[in-house]
Protein backbone atom coordinates (compact mmCIF):
# COMPACT_ATOMS: atom_id res chain seq x y z
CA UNK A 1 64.90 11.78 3.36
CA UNK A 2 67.76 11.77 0.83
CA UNK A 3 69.70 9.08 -0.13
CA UNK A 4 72.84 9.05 -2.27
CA UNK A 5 74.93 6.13 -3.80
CA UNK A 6 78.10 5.42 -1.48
CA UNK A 7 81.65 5.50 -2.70
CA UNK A 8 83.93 4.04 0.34
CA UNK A 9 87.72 4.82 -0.74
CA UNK A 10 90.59 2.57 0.72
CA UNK A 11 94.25 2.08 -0.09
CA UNK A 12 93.46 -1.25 -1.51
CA UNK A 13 93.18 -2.79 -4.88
CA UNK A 14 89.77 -4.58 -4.15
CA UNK A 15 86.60 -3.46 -4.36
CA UNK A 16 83.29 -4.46 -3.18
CA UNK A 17 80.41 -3.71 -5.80
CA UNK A 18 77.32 -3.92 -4.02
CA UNK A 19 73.48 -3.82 -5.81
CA UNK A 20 70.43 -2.91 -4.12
CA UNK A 21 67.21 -4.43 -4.16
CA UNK A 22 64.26 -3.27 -6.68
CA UNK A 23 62.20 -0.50 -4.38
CA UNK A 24 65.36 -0.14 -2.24
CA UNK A 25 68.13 2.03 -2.07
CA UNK A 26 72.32 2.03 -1.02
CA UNK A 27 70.81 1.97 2.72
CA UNK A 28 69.68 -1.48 1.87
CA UNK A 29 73.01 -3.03 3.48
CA UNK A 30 72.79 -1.09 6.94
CA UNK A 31 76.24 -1.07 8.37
CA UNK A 32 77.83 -3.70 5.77
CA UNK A 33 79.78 -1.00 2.93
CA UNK A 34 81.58 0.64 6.41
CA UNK A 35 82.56 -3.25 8.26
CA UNK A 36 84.11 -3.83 4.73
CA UNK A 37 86.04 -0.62 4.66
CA UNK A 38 87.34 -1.20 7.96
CA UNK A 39 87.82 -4.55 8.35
CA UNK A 40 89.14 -5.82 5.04
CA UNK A 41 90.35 -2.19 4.35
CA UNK A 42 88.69 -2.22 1.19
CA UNK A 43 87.12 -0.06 -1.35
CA UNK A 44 83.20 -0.55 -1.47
CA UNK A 45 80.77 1.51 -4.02
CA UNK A 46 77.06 0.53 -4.09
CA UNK A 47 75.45 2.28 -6.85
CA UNK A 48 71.79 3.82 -6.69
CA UNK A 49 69.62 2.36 -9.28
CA UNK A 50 67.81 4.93 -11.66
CA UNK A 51 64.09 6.03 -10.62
CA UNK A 52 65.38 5.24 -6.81
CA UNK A 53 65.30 7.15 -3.43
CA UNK A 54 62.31 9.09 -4.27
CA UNK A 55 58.95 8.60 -5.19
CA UNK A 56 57.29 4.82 -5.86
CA UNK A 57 55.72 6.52 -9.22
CA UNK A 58 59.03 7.35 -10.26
CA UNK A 59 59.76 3.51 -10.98
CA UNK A 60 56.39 4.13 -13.64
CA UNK A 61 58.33 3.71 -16.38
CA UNK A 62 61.75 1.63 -15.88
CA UNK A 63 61.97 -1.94 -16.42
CA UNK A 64 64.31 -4.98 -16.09
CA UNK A 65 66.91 -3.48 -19.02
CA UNK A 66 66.74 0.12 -17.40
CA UNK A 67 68.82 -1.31 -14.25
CA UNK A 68 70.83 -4.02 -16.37
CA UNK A 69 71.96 -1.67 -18.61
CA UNK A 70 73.22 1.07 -15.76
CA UNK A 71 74.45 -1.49 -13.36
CA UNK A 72 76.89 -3.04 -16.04
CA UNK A 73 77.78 0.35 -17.17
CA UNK A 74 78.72 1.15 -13.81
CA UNK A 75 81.02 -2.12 -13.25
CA UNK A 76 82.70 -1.77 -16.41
CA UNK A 77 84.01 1.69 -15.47
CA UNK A 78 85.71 -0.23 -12.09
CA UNK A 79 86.97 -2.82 -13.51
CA UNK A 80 88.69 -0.65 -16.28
CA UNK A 81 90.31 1.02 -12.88
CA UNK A 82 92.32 -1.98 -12.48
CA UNK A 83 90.16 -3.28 -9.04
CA UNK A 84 89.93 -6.91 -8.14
CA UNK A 85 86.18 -6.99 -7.74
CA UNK A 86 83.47 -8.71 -4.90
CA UNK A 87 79.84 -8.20 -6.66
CA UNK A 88 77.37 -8.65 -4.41
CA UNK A 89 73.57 -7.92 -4.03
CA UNK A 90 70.35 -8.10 -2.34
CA UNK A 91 66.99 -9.76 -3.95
CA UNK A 92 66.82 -8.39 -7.09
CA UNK A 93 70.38 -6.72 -7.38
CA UNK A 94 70.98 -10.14 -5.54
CA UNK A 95 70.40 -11.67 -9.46
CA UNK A 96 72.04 -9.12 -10.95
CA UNK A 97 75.27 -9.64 -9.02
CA UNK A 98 75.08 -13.62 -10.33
CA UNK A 99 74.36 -12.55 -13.68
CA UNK A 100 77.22 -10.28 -14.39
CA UNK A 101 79.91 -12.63 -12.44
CA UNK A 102 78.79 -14.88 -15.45
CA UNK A 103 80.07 -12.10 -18.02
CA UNK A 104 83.05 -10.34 -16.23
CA UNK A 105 86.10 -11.61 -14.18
CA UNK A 106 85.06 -10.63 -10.89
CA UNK A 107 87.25 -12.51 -7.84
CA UNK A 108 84.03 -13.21 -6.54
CA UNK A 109 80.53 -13.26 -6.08
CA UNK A 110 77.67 -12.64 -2.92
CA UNK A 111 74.02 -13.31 -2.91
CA UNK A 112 71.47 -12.48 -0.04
CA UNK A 113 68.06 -13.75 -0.13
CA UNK A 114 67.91 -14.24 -3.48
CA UNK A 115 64.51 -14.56 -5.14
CA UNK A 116 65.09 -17.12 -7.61
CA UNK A 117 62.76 -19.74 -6.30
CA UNK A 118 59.42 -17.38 -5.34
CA UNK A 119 57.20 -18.70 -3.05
CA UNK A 120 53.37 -18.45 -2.30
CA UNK A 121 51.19 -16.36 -3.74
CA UNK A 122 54.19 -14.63 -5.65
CA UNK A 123 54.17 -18.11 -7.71
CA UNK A 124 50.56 -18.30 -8.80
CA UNK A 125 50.46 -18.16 -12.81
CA UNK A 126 49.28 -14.95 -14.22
CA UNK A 127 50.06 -12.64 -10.61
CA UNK A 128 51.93 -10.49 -12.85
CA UNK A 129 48.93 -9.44 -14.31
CA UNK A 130 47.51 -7.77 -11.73
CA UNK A 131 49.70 -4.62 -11.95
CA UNK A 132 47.06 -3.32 -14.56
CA UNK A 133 44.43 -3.17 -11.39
CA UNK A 134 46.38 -2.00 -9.02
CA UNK A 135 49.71 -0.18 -9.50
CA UNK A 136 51.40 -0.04 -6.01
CA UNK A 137 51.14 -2.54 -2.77
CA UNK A 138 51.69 -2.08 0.80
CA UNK A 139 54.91 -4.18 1.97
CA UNK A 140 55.27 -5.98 5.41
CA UNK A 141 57.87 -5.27 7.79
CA UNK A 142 58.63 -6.94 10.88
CA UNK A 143 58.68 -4.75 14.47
CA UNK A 144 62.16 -5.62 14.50
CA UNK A 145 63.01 -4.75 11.23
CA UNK A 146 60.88 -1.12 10.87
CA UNK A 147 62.99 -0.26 14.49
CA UNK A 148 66.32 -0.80 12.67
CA UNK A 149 65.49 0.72 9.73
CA UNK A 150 64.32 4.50 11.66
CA UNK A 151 66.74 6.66 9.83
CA UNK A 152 67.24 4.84 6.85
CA UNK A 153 65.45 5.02 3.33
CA UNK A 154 63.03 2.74 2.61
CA UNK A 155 60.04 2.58 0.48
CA UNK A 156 56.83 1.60 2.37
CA UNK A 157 55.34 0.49 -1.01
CA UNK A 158 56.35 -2.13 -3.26
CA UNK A 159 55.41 -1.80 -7.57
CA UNK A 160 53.58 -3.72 -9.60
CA UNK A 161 56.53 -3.85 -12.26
CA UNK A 162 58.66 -5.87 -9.19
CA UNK A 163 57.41 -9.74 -10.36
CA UNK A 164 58.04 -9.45 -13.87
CA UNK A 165 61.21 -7.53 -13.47
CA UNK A 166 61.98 -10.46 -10.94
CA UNK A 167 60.86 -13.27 -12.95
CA UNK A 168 62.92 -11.75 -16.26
CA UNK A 169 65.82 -11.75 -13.80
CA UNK A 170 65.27 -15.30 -13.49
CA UNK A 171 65.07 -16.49 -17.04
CA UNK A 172 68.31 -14.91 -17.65
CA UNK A 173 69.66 -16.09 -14.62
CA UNK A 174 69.37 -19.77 -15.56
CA UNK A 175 71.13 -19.64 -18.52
CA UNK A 176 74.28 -17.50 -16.79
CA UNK A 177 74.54 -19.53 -13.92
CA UNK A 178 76.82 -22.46 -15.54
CA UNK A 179 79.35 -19.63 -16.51
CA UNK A 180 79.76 -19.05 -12.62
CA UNK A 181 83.27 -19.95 -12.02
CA UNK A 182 84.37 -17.61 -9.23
CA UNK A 183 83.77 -18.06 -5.39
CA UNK A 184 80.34 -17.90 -4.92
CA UNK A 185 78.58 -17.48 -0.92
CA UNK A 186 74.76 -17.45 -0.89
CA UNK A 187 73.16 -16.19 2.43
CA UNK A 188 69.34 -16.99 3.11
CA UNK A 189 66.77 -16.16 5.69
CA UNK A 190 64.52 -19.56 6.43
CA UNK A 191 61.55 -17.93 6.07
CA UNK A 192 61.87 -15.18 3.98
CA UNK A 193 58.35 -14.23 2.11
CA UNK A 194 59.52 -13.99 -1.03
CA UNK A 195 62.00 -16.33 -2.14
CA UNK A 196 63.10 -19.95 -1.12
CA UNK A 197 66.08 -20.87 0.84
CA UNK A 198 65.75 -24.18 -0.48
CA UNK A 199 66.73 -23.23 -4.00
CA UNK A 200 70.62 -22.22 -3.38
CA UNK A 201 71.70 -26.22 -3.84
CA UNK A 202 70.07 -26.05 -7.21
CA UNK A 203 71.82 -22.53 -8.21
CA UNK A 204 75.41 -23.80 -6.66
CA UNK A 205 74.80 -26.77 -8.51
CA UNK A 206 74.25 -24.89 -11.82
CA UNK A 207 77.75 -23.18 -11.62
CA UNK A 208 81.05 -24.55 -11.96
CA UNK A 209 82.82 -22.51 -9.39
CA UNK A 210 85.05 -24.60 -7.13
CA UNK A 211 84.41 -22.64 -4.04
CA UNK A 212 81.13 -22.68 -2.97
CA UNK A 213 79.50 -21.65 0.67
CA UNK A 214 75.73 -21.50 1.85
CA UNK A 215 74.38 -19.83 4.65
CA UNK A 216 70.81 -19.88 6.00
CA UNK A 217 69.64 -18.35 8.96
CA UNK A 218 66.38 -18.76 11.01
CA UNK A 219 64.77 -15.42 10.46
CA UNK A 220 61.89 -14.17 8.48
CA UNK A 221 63.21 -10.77 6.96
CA UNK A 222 63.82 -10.74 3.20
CA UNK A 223 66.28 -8.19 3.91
CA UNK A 224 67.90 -9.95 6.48
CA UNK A 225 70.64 -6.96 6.96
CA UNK A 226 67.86 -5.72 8.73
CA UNK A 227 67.52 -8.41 11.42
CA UNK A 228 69.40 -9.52 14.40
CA UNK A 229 71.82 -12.11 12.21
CA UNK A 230 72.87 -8.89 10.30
CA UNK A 231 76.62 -8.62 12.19
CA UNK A 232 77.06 -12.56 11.36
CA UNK A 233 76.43 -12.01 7.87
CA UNK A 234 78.65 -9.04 7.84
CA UNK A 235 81.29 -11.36 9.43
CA UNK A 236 80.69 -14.16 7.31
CA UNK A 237 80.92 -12.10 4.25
CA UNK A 238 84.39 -10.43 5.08
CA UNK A 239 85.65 -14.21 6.37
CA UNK A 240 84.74 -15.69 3.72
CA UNK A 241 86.49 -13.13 0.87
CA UNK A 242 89.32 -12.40 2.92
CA UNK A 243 90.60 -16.89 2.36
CA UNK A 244 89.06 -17.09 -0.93
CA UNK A 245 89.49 -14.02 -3.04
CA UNK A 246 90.34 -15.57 -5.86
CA UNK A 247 90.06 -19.11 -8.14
CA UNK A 248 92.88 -20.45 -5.83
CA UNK A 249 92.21 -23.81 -4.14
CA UNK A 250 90.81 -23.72 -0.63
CA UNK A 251 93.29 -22.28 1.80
CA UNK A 252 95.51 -25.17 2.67
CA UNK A 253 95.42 -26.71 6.10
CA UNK A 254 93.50 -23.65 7.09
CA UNK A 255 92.10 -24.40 11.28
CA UNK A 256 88.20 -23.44 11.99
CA UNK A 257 87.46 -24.15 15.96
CA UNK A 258 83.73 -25.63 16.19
CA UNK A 259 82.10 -24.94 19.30
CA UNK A 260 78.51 -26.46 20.17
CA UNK A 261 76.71 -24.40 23.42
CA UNK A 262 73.59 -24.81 24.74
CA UNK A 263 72.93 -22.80 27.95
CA UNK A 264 76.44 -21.75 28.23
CA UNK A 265 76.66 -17.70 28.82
CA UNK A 266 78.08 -18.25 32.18
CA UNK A 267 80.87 -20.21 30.87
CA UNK A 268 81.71 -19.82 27.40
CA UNK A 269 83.76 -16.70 27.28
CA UNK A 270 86.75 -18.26 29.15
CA UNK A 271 86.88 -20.57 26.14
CA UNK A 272 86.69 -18.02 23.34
CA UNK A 273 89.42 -15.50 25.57
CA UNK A 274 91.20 -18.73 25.05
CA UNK A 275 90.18 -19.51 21.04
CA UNK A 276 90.68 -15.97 20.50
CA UNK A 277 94.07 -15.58 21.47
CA UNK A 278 95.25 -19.48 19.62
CA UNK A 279 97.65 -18.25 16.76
CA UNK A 280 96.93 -21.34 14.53
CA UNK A 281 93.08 -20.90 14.72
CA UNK A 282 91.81 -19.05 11.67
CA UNK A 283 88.29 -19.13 12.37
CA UNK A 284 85.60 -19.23 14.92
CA UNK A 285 82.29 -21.16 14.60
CA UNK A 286 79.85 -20.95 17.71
CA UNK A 287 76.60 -22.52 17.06
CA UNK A 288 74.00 -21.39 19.53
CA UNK A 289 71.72 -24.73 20.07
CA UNK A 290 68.46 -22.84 21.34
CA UNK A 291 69.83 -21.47 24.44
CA UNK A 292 67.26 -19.78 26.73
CA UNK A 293 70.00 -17.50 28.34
CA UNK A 294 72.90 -15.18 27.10
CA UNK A 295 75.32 -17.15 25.11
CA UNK A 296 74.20 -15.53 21.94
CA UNK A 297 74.93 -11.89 23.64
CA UNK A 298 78.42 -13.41 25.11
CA UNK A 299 79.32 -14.66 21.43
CA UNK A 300 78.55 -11.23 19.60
CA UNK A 301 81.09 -9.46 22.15
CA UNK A 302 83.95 -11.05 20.17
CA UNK A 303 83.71 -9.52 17.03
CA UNK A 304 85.72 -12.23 14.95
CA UNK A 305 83.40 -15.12 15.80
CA UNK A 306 80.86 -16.13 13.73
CA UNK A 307 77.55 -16.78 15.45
CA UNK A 308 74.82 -19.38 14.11
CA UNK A 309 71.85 -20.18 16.21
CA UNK A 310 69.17 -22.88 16.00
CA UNK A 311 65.70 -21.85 16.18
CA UNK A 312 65.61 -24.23 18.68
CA UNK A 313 67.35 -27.35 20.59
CA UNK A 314 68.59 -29.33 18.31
CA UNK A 315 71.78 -31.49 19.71
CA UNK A 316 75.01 -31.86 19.83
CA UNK A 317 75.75 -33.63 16.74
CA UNK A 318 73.48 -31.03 14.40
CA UNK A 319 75.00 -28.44 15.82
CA UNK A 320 78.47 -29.48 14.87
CA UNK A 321 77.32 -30.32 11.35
CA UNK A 322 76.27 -26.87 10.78
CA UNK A 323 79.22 -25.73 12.03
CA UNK A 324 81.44 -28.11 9.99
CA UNK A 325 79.05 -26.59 6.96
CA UNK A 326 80.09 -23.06 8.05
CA UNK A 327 83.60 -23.47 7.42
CA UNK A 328 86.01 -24.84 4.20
CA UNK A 329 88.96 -25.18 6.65
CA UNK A 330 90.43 -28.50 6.18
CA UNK A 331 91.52 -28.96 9.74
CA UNK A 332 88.19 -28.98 12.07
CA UNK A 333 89.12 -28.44 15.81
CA UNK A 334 86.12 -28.95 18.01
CA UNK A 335 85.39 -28.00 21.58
CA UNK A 336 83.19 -28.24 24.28
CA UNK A 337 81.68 -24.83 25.79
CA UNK A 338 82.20 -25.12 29.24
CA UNK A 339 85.92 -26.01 29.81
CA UNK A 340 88.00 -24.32 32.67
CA UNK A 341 92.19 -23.89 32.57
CA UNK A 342 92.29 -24.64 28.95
CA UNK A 343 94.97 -22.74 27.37
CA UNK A 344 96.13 -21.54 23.91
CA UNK A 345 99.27 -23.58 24.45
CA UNK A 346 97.21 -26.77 25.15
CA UNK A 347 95.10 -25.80 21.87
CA UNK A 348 98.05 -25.58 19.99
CA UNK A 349 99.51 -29.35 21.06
CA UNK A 350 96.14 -30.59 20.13
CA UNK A 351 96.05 -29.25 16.57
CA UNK A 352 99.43 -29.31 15.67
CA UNK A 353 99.97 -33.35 15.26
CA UNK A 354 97.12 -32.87 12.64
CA UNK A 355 98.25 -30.46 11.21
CA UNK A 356 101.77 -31.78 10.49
CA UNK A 357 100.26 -34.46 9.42
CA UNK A 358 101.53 -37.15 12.08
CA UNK A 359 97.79 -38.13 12.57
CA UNK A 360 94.49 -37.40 11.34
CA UNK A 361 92.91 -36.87 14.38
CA UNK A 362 94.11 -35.82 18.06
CA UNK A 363 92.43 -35.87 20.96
CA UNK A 364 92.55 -34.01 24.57
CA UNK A 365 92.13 -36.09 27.20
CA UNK A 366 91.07 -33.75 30.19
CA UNK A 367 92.62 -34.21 33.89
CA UNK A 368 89.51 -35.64 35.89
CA UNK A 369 89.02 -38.85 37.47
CA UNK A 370 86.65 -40.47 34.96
CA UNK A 371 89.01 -40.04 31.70
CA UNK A 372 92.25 -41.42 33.84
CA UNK A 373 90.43 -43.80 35.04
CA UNK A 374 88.71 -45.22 31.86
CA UNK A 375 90.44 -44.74 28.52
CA UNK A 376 87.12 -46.21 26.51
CA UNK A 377 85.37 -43.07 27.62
CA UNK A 378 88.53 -40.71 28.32
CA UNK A 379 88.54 -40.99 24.32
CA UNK A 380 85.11 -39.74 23.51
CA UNK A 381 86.50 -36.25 25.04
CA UNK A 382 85.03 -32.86 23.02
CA UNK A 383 88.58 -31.57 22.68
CA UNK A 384 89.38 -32.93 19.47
CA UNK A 385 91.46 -31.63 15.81
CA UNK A 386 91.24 -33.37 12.64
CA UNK A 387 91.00 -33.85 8.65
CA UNK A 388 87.98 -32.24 7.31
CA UNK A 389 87.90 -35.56 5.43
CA UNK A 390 87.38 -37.87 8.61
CA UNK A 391 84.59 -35.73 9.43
CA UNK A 392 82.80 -36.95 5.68
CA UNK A 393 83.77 -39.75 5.61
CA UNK A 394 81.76 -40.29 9.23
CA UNK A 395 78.36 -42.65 8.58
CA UNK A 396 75.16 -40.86 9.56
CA UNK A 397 74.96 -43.06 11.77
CA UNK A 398 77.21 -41.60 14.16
CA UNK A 399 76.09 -38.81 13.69
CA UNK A 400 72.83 -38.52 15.90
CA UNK A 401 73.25 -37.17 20.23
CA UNK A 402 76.75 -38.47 22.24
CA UNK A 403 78.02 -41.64 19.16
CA UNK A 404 80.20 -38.73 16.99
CA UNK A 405 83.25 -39.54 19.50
CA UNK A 406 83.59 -42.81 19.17
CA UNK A 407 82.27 -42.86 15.35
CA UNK A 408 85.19 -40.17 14.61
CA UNK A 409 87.65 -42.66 16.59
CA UNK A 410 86.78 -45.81 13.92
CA UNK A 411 86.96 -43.84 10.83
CA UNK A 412 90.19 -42.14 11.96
CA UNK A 413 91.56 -45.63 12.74
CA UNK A 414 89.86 -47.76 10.02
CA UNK A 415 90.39 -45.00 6.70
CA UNK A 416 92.75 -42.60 7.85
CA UNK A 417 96.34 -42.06 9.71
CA UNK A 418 94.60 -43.45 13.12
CA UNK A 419 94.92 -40.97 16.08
CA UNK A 420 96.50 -39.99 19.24
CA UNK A 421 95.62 -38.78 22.75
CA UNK A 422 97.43 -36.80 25.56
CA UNK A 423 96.10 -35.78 28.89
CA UNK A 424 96.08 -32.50 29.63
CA UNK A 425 95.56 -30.45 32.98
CA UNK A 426 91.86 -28.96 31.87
CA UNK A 427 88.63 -29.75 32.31
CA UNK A 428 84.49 -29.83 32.20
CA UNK A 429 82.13 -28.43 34.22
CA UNK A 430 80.13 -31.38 35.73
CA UNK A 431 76.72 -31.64 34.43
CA UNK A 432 75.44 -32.37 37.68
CA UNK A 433 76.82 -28.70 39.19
CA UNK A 434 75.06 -27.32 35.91
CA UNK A 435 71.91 -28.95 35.93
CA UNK A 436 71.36 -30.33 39.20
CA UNK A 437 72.06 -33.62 41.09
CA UNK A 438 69.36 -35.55 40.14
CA UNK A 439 68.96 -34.04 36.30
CA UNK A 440 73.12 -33.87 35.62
CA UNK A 441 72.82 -37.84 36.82
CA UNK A 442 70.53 -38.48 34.64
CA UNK A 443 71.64 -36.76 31.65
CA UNK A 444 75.15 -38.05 32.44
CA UNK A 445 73.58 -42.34 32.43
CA UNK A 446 71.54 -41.13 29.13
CA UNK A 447 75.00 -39.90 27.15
CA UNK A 448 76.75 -42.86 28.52
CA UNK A 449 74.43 -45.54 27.22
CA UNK A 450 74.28 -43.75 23.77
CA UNK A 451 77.78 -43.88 23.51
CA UNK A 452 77.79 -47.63 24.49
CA UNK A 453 75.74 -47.85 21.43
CA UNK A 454 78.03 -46.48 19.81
CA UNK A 455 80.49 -49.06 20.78
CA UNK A 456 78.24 -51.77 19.50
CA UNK A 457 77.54 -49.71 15.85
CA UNK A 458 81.68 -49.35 15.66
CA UNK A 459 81.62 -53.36 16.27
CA UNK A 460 78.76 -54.08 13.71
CA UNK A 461 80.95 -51.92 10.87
CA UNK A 462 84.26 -54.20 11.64
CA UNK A 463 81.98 -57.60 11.09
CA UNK A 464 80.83 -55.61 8.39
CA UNK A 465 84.12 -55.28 6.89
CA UNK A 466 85.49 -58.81 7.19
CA UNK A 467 82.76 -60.68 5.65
């Protein structure tokens, strides 16, 4: 099969400069080089590295300094263009990309599954040895990921040379990572083979860039553009360049809608029709909390929504951490996934106090018996904007099952501009028409006591405060 290097033209001044893996090839990225061109209209060239899209023996002879020396080459002809350049890479090209945003003023940099932290047995002492025994090794693909790769280039062998190129990489890595100063987004699969998810705090830390987002999702693949998160990492990429394409501050007062589901595919499309179509919403965070039927498959039909999912059930308030980790916005609007009548206009009136700074949080009271009838529980509603700060500034604590409400209520009233309510004509599906009578009771007593707890934690934090 032949495989060429790809040159994507666009009337744009920016440029995405993507590097392939060692043993890979421009196909590497699947679909990602055309979802830039068309969605952020711009330019995208990913180069193919020297000894590539052949023969494994024809990587015999190249080393670490081959590429290094080719792919620089190659970015210093761009940038003497004039482009505003995204590096980005995979794996190896993944430490290539960090590397040269160290040395050139690039508006930002990508990396995907980096290996900088190598797991077992590619950490044993000495492994790079044994490419004078044997010269060439069979790699491991996933069903999945050898069905998405059928008419794509892709070596089925993996050389001997790839740990000590890798582990070069790394030692030069180190000492370029604390000259990092542009936006920097690391993606990671959970249990990719080769390198260790858990490493990107220690490589953000090394940097000094201001703008910093992680991204890890539960999948084995090391090439995870070759696995079923591969459209939410093409979305999170273009997001996530598109507000911070430069050293700029975070977008200010920038809205990301937060939206927990868990068994919700019947239901949750009305609310992202809804989310979709809200003018002051900038960004879309659905995390999937182990659902057994088709929310996931509802989400991806709305192409502007980012997707997470959690391996499996993990609750309410993980969920919306991860989601509040998805996002820089510095207005956090979250919502429930089974609302009915809720409106863009009624969205709007619920963010738009926060956001002019009346209040730092605002809350949606919806038009049902219980929350007119009992404002102690009428205010731990889901429908809810305010100051990314609030959220942080929320103990632990609070945040564990149904106590986030009524934790987010005491900080917003204790260290911020307090909040406000309205009642609006929307509301929930009853848990008992989801689940059952006898289960929907049940789980409806169980989130009720928690959040009495949470009562009694928001009392123990006022003693707290006036001894």
């Amino acid at each position: 099969m032949m495989v060429t290097a790809i040159d994507l033209k666009a009337d744009s001044e920016l440029l995405f400069f993507l590097i392939h893996g060692y043993t890979g090839s421009p196909d590497d990225f699947n679909e990602l080089p055309e979802y830039l061109h068309k969605n952020i209209k711009a330019n995208v060239k990913v180069i193919l590295l020297k000894g590539h899209g052949t023969r494994i023996e024809d990587l015999d002879n190249l080393g670490y300094f081959d590429f290094l020396k080719q792919i620089e080459a190659a970015l210093n002809q761009e940038i003497h263009k004039g482009y505003k350049i995204i590096i980005g890479g995979l794996s190896f090209g993944a430490q290539i990309a960090l590397i040269l945003a160290s040395r050139y003023p690039v508006q930002g940099v990508f990396n995907i599954c980096l290996p900088y932290q190598l797991k077992f047995p590619f950490n044993i002492p000495g492994l790079k040895y044994l490419k004078y025994c044997k010269k060439y090794w069979n790699k491991l693909y996933t069903k999945e990921e050898t069905k998405l790769r059928k008419n794509k280039f892709y070596y089925q062998q993996m050389h001997a040379n790839s740990l000590e190129i890798v582990m070069m990489a790394n030692e030069e890595l180190k000492k370029s990572l604390p000259n990092i100063n542009c936006p920097l987004l690391s993606i990671h699969s959970k249990y990719d083979p080769i390198g260790n998810y858990k490493a990107i705090p220690e490589v953000e830390a090394m940097t000094t860039s201001r703008l910093k987002e992680k991204l890890v999702f539960e999948s084995e693949n090391h090439n995870i553009f070759f696995s079923e998160n591969r459209f939410e990492v093409y979305k999170t990429i273009s997001r996530f360049f598109q507000v911070k394409s430069s050293n700029d501050e975070e977008k200010i007062d920038s809205v990301a809608a937060i939206i927990p589901a868990y068994n919700e595919g019947e239901r949750i499309g009305l609310v992202l029709d809804v989310l979709s179509n809200t003018k002051i919403i900038q960004e879309i965070v659905v995390i999937d909390d182990g659902s057994t039927d088709t929310t996931s498959e509802v989400v991806k039909r709305y192409q502007k929504v980012i997707l997470l999912r959690n391996e499996k059930n993990r609750g309410k308030s993980y969920s919306m951490q991860r989601g509040v980790e998805a996002t820089k916005s510095s207005i956090l609007f979250f919502c429930d996934a089974d609302l009915e009548k809720l409106t863009p206009k009624i969205v709007e009136q619920i963010i738009t106090p926060v956001k002019n700074n009346t209040v730092s949080m605002f809350i949606g009271l919806r038009n049902n018996l219980m929350q007119k009838s009992i404002l102690l529980f009428a205010l731990n509603s889901g429908e809810r904007a305010l100051r990314r700060e609030i959220w942080e500034k929320l103990p632990k604590q609070f945040k564990y099952r149904y106590r986030i409400e009524a934790g987010l209520n005491y900080i917003a009233n204790s260290q911020g501009k307090g909040y406000d309510y309205k009642i609006f004509d929307y509301y929930q599906t009853l848990k008992e028409k989801k689940y059952g009578f006898m289960q929907g009771t049940i789980l409806r007593w169980w989130m009720n006591l928690d959040v009495g707890w949470a009562y009694i934690l928001v009392m123990i934090n006022r003693l707290k405060e006036k001894i």
